[in-house]
Protein backbone atom coordinates (compact mmCIF):
# COMPACT_ATOMS: atom_id res chain seq x y z
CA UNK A 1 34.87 -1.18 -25.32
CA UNK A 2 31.53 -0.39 -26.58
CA UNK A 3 29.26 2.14 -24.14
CA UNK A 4 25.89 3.10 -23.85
CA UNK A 5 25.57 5.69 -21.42
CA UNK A 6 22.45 8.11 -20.10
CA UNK A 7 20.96 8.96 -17.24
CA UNK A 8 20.20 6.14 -13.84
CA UNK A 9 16.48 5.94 -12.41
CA UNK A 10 15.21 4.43 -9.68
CA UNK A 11 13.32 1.51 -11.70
CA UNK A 12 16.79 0.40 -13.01
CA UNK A 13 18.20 0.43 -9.46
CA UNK A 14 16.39 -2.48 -8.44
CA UNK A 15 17.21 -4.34 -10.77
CA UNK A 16 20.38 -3.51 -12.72
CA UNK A 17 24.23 -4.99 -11.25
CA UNK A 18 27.66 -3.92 -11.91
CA UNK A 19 28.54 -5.60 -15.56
CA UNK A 20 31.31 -7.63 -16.13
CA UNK A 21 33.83 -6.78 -18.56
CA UNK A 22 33.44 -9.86 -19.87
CA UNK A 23 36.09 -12.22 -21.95
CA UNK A 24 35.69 -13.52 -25.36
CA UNK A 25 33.83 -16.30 -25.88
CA UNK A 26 31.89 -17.07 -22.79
CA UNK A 27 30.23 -16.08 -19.60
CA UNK A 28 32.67 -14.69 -16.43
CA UNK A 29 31.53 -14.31 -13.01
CA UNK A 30 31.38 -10.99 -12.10
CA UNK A 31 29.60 -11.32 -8.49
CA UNK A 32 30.07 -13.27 -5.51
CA UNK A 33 26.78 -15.24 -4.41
CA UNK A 34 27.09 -16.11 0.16
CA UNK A 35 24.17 -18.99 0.14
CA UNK A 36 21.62 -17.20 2.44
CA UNK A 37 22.28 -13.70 1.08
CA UNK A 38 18.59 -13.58 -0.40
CA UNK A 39 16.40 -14.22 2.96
CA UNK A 40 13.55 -15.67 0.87
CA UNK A 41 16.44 -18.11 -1.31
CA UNK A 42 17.32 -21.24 1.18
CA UNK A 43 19.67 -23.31 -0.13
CA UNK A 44 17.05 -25.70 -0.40
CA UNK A 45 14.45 -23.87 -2.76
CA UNK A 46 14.15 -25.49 -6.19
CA UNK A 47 15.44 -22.49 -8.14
CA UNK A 48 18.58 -21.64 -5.73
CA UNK A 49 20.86 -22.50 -8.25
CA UNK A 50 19.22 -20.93 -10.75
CA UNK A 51 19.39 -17.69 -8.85
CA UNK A 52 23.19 -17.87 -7.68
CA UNK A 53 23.81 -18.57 -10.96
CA UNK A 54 22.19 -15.66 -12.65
CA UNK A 55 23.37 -13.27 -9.48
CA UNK A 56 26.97 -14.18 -10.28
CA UNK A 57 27.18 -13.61 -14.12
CA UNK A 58 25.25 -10.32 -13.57
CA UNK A 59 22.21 -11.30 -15.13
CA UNK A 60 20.08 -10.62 -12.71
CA UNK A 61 19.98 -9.00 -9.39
CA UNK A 62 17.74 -9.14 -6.02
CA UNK A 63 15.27 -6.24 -5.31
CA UNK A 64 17.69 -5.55 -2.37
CA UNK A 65 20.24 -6.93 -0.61
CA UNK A 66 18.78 -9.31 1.07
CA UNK A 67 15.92 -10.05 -1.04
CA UNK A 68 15.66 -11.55 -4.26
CA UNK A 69 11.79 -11.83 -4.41
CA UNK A 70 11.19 -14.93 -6.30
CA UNK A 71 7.38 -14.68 -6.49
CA UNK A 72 6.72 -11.30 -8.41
CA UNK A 73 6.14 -11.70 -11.63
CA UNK A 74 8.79 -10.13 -14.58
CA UNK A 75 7.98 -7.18 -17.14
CA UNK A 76 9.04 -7.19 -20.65
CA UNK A 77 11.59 -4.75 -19.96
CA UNK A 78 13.27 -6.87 -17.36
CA UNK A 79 13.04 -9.74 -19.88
CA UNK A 80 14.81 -7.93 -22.40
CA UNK A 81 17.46 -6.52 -20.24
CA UNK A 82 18.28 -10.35 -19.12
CA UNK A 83 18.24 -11.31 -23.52
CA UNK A 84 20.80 -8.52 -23.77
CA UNK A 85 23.06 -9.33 -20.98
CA UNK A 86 22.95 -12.94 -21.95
CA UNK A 87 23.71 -12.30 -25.41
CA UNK A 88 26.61 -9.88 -24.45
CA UNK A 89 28.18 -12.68 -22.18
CA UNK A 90 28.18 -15.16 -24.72
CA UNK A 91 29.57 -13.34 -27.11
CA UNK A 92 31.93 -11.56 -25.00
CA UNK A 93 31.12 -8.14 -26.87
CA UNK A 94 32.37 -6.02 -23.60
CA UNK A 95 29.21 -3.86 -24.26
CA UNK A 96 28.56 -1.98 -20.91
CA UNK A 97 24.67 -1.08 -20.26
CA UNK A 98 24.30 1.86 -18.18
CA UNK A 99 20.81 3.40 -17.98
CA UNK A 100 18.50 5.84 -20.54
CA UNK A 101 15.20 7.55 -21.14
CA UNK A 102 13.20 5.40 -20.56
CA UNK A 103 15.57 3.17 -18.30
CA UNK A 104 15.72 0.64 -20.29
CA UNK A 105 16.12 2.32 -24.27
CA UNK A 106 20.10 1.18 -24.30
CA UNK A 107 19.06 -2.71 -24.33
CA UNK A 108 16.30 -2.00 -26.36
CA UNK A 109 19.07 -0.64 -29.12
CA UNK A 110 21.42 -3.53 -28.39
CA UNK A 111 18.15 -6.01 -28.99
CA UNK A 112 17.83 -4.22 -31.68
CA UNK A 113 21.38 -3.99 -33.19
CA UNK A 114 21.63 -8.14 -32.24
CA UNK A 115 18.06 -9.76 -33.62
CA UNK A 116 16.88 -10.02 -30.08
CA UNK A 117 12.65 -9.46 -29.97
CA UNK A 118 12.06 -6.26 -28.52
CA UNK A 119 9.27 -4.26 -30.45
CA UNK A 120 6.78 -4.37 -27.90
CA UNK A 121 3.19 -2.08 -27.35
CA UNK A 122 4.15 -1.55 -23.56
CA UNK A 123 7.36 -2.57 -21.57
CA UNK A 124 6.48 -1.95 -18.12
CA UNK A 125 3.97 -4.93 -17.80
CA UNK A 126 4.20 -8.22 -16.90
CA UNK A 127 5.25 -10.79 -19.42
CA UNK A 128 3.62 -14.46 -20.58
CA UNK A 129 5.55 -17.42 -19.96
CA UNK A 130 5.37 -17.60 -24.01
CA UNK A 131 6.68 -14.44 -24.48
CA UNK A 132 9.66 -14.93 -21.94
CA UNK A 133 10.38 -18.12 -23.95
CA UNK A 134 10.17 -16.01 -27.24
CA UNK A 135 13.07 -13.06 -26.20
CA UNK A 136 15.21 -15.15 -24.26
CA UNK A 137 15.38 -18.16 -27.23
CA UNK A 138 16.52 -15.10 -29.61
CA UNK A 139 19.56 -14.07 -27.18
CA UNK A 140 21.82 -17.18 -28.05
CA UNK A 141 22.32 -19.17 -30.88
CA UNK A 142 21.64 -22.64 -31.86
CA UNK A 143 25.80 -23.78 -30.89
CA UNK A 144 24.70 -22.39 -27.45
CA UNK A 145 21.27 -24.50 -26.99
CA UNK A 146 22.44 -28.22 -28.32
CA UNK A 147 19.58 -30.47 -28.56
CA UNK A 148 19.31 -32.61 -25.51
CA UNK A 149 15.83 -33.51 -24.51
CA UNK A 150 14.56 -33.90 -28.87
CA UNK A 151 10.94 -33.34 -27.81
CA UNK A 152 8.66 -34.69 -30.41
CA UNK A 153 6.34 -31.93 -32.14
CA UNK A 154 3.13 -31.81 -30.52
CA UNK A 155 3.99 -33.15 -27.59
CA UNK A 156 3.60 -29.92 -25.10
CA UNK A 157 0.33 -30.64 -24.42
CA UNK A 158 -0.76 -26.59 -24.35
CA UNK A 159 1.51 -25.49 -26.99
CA UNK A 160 -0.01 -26.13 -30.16
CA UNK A 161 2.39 -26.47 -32.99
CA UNK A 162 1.09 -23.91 -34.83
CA UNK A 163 1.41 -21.22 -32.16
CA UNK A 164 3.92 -17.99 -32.92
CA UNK A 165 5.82 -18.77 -29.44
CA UNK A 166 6.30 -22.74 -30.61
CA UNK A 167 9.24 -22.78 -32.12
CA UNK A 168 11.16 -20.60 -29.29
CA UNK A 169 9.34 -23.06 -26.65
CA UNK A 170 10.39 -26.24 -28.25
CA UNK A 171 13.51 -24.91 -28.62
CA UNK A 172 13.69 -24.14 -25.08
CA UNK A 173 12.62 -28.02 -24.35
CA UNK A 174 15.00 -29.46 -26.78
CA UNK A 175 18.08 -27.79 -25.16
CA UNK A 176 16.76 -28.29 -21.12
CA UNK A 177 16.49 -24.93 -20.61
CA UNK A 178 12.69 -25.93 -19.91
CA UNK A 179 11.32 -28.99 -18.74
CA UNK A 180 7.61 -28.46 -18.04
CA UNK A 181 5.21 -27.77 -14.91
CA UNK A 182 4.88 -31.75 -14.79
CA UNK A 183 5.27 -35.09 -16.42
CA UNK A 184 3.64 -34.11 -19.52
CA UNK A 185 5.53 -31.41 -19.94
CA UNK A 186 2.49 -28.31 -19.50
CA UNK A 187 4.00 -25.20 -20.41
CA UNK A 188 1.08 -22.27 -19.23
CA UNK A 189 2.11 -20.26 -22.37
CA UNK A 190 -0.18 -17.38 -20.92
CA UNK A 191 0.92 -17.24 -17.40
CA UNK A 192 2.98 -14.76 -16.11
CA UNK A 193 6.86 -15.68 -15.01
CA UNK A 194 7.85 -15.09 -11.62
CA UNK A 195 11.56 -13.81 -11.15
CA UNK A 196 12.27 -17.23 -9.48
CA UNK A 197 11.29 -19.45 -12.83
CA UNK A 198 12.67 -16.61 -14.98
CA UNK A 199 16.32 -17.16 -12.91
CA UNK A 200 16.24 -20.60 -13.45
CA UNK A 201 16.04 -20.43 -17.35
CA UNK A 202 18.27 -17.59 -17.40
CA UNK A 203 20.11 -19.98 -14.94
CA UNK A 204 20.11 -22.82 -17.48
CA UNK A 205 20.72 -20.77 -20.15
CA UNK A 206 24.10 -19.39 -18.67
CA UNK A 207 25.64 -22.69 -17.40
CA UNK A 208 25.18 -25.82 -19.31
CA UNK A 209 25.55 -28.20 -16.05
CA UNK A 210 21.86 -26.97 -14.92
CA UNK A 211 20.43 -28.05 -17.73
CA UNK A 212 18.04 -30.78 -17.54
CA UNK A 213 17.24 -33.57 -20.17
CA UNK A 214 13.25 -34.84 -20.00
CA UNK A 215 11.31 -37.37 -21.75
CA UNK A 216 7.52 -36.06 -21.37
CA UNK A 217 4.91 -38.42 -20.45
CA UNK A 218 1.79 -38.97 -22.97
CA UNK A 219 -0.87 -36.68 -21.31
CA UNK A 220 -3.95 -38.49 -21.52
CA UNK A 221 -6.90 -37.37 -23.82
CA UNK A 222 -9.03 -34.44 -22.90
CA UNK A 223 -12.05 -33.84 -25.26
CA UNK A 224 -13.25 -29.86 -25.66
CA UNK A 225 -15.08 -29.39 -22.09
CA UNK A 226 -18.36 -29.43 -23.31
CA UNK A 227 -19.29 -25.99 -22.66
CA UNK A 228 -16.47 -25.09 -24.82
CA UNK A 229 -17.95 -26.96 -28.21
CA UNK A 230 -18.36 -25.21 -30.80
CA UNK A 231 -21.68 -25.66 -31.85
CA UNK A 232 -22.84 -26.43 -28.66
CA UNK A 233 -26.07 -24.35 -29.15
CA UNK A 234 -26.91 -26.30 -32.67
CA UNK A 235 -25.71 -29.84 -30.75
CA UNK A 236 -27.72 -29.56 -27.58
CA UNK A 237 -31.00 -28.74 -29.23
CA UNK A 238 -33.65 -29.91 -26.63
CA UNK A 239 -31.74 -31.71 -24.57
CA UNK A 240 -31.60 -30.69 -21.16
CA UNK A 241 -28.15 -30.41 -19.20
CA UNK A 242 -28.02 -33.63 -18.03
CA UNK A 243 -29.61 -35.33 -21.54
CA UNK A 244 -26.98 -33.18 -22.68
CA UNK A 245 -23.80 -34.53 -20.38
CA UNK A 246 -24.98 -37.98 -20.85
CA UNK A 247 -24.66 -38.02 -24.67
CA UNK A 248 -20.60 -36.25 -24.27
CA UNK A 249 -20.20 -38.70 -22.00
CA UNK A 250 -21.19 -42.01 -24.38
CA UNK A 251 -19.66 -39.91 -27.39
CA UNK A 252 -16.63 -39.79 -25.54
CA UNK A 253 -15.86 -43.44 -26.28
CA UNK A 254 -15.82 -42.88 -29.65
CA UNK A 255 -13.59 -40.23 -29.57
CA UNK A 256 -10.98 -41.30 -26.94
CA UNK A 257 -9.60 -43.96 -29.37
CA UNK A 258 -9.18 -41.15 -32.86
CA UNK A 259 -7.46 -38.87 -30.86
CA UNK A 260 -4.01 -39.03 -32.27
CA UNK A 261 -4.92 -40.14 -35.75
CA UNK A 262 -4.89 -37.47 -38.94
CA UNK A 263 -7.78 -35.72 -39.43
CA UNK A 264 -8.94 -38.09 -42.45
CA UNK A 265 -8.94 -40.99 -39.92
CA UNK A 266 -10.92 -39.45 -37.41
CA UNK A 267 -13.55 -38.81 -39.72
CA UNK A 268 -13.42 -42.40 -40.99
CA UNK A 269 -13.35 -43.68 -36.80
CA UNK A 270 -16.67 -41.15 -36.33
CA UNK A 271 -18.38 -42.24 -39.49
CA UNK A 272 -17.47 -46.21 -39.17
CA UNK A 273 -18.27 -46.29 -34.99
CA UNK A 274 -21.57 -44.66 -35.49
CA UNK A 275 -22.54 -46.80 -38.57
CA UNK A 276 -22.07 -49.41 -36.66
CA UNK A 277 -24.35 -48.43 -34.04
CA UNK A 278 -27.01 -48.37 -36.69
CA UNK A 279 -25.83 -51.62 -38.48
CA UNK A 280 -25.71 -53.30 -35.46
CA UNK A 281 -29.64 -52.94 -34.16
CA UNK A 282 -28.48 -49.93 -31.19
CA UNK A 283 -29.80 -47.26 -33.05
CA UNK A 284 -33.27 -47.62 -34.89
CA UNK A 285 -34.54 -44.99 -37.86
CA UNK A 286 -37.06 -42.43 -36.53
CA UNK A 287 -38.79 -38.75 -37.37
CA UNK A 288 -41.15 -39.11 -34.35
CA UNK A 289 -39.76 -40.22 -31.53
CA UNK A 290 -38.29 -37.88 -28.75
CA UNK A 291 -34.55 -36.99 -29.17
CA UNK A 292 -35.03 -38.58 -32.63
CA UNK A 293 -32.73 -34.95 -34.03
CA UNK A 294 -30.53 -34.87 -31.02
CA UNK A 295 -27.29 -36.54 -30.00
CA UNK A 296 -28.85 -38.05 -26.99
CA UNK A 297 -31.33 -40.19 -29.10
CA UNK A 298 -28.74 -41.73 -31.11
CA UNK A 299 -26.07 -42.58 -28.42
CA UNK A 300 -28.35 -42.85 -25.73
CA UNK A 301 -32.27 -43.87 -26.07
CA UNK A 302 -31.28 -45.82 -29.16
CA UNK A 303 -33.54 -43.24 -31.91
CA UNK A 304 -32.27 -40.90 -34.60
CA UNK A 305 -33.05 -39.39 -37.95
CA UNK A 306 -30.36 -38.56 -40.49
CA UNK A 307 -30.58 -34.78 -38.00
CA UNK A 308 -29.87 -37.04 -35.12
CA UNK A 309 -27.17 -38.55 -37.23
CA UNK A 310 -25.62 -35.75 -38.15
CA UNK A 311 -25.71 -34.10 -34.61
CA UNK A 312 -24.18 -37.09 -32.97
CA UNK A 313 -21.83 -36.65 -35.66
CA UNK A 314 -21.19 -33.29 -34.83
CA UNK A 315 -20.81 -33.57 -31.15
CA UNK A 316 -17.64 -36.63 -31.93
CA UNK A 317 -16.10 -33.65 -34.36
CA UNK A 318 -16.43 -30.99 -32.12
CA UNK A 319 -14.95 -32.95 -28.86
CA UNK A 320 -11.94 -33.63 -30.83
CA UNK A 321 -11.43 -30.18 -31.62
CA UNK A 322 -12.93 -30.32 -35.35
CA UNK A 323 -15.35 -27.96 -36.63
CA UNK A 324 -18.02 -28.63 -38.98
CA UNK A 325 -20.97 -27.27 -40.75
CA UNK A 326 -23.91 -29.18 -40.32
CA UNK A 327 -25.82 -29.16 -43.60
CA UNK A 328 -29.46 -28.81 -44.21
CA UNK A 329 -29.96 -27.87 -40.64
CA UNK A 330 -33.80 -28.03 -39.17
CA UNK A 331 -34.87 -29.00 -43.04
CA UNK A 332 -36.79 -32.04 -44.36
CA UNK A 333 -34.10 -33.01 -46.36
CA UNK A 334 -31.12 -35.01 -46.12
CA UNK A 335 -28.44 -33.75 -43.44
CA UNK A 336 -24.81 -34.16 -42.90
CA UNK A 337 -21.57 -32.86 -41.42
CA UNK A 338 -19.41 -30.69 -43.86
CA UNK A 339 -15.92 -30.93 -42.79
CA UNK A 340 -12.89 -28.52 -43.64
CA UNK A 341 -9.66 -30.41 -43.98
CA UNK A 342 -5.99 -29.15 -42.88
CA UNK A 343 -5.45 -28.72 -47.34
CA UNK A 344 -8.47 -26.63 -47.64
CA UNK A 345 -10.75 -28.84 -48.80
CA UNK A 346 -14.23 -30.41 -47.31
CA UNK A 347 -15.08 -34.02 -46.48
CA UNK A 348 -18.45 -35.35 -45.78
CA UNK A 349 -18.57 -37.15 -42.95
CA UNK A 350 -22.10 -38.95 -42.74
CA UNK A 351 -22.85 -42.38 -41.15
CA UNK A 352 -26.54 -42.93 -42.24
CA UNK A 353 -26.04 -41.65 -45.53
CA UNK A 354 -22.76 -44.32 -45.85
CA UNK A 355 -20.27 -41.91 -47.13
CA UNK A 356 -16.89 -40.37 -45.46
CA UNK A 357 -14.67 -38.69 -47.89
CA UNK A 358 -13.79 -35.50 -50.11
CA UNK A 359 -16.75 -33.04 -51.29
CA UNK A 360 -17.30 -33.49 -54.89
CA UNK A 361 -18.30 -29.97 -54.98
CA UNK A 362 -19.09 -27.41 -52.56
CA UNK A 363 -22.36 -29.04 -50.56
CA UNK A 364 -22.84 -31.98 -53.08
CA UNK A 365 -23.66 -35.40 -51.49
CA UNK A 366 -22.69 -38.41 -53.95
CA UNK A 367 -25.54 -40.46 -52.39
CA UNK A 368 -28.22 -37.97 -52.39
């Protein structure tokens, strides 16, 4: 049986239980949880399961006897002691963890020695929900976490697909170790984990029967808040606040419907609703007339130059998440939004000037 001995400390005390010697190929209880043992665990709290569950295969322990304090939060030593231990049951390695300098170097080398994360800046500090999700999905492997849940990418609404903790976090979905702070499935990648949601992943992850299948609910459509655009400086202009508010607000109608299209279709929605606006008789050409550069004269007074154009443009790109670069700015010559696409290339996107599409070279308009 493998050993890693060294010194105890009081910071492993708390949290550290006897460790099971543990038999091949799968988790063995080790403690015995008495319902009620943990004053602040009733049997009726959401993660009591969770906790007994954790408690019994030694994964993790209550600050005392009698206490299990659900609410703190969990360091990223803590997390990496539960990877290890969970990694060690599975396997049944027999690998008994008995404390170093600092208290917690032994699972650091056994994270280290099994490709669990564990090259951290600090370990004493609280950890992210995301970075919980990132350890503990490296402690087992995929046999462990079958796919039961199959949640389609993109569909965590704060978890963008793109993000270094995604993969671990739809991993976690996928096998019902997670299941979301609500319908849609809302993750809070940069909160920190209490001890009582970390037991009831570590919960999950330990016995299958916890785990819980989901189907997440389409969260409805939330534009950038509008003091979060991008180039809200360029897009507000002159308006005031509420000039400004009104203009999101009627732009937000265009939007609402492009939200889940590619990028090359939103552009096409933007360009086609707001040519239509001018097609149509709602908007009318003008250089003079107030808000005639702004998006409130072209989506709400009705006047707009190819500036205006290009603005309300900008303000439909911008709610969506797009960024753009709004060409010719504050000059008497034609304007229009300058688009980077997901391949690396520009579109034009540019109502009055009746093109949407790829740059023919860098700032070239076909039209003009």
């Amino acid at each position: 049986m493998k050993k890693i001995i060294s010194c105890f400390t009081a910071t492993a005390l708390i949290f550290s239980l006897s460790i099971p010697a543990l038999a091949a190929g799968g988790f063995e209880k080790v403690n015995t949880y008495t319902p009620g043992q943990f004053t602040d665990v009733p049997a009726d709290l959401w993660c009591a399961d969770n906790v007994q569950t954790a408690y019994e295969y030694g994964i993790m322990g209550g600050k005392s006897d009698t206490y299990f304090d659900t609410a703190s939060s969990v360091t990223v030593a803590q997390t990496i002691v539960m990877a290890c231990r969970l990694h060690s049951g599975y396997t049944g390695d027999g690998t008994e963890f008995s404390s170093g300098s600092p208290w917690y170097q032994p699972y650091l080398d056994y994270a280290a020695d099994n490709g669990i994360l564990w090259k951290y800046d600090a370990y004493d500090v609280p950890i992210s929900r995301a970075g919980f999700a990132m350890i503990l999905s490296s402690a087992l492997p995929d046999e462990a976490l079958p796919v039961i849940s199959n949640i389609e990418e993109g569909a965590i609404p704060d978890v963008p697909v793109d993000a270094s903790y995604a993969e671990a976090v739809y991993r976690l979905y996928d096998a019902g170790v997670l299941t979301g702070n609500d319908s849609y499935g809302t993750f809070a990648p940069f909160s920190y984990i209490t001890r009582g949601a970390a037991a009831a992943l570590i919960g999950r992850m330990a016995d299958a029967s916890l785990r819980k299948a989901v189907t997440l609910e389409k969260a409805p459509f939330q534009p950038v808040a509008i003091s979060q655009l991008q180039n809200r400086s360029s897009l507000k202009n002159s308006c005031t606040d509420a000039e400004f508010q009104a203009a999101y607000d009627a732009a937000r109608q265009v939007v609402e419907p492009l939200a889940d299209l590619s990028r090359e279709e939103q552009l096409y929605g933007i360009a086609v609703a707001l040519r239509y606006m001018a097609d149509s008789g709602q908007v009318t050409y003008s250089t003079s007339a107030p808000h005639y550069n702004d998006p409130y004269g072209y989506f709400v007074t009705g006047v707009s130059s190819c500036a205006g154009c290009t603005r309300a443009t900008g303000l439909c790109l911008n709610m969506l998440g797009i960024p753009y670069e709004h060409v010719n700015e504050n000059q008497w010559s034609h304007q229009w939004c300058r688009v980077p696409m997901p391949d690396g290339s520009y579109w034009i996107c540019d109502a009055y000037g009746l093109y949407c599409g790829p740059e023919p070279a860098p700032y070239q308009h076909p039209v003009f």
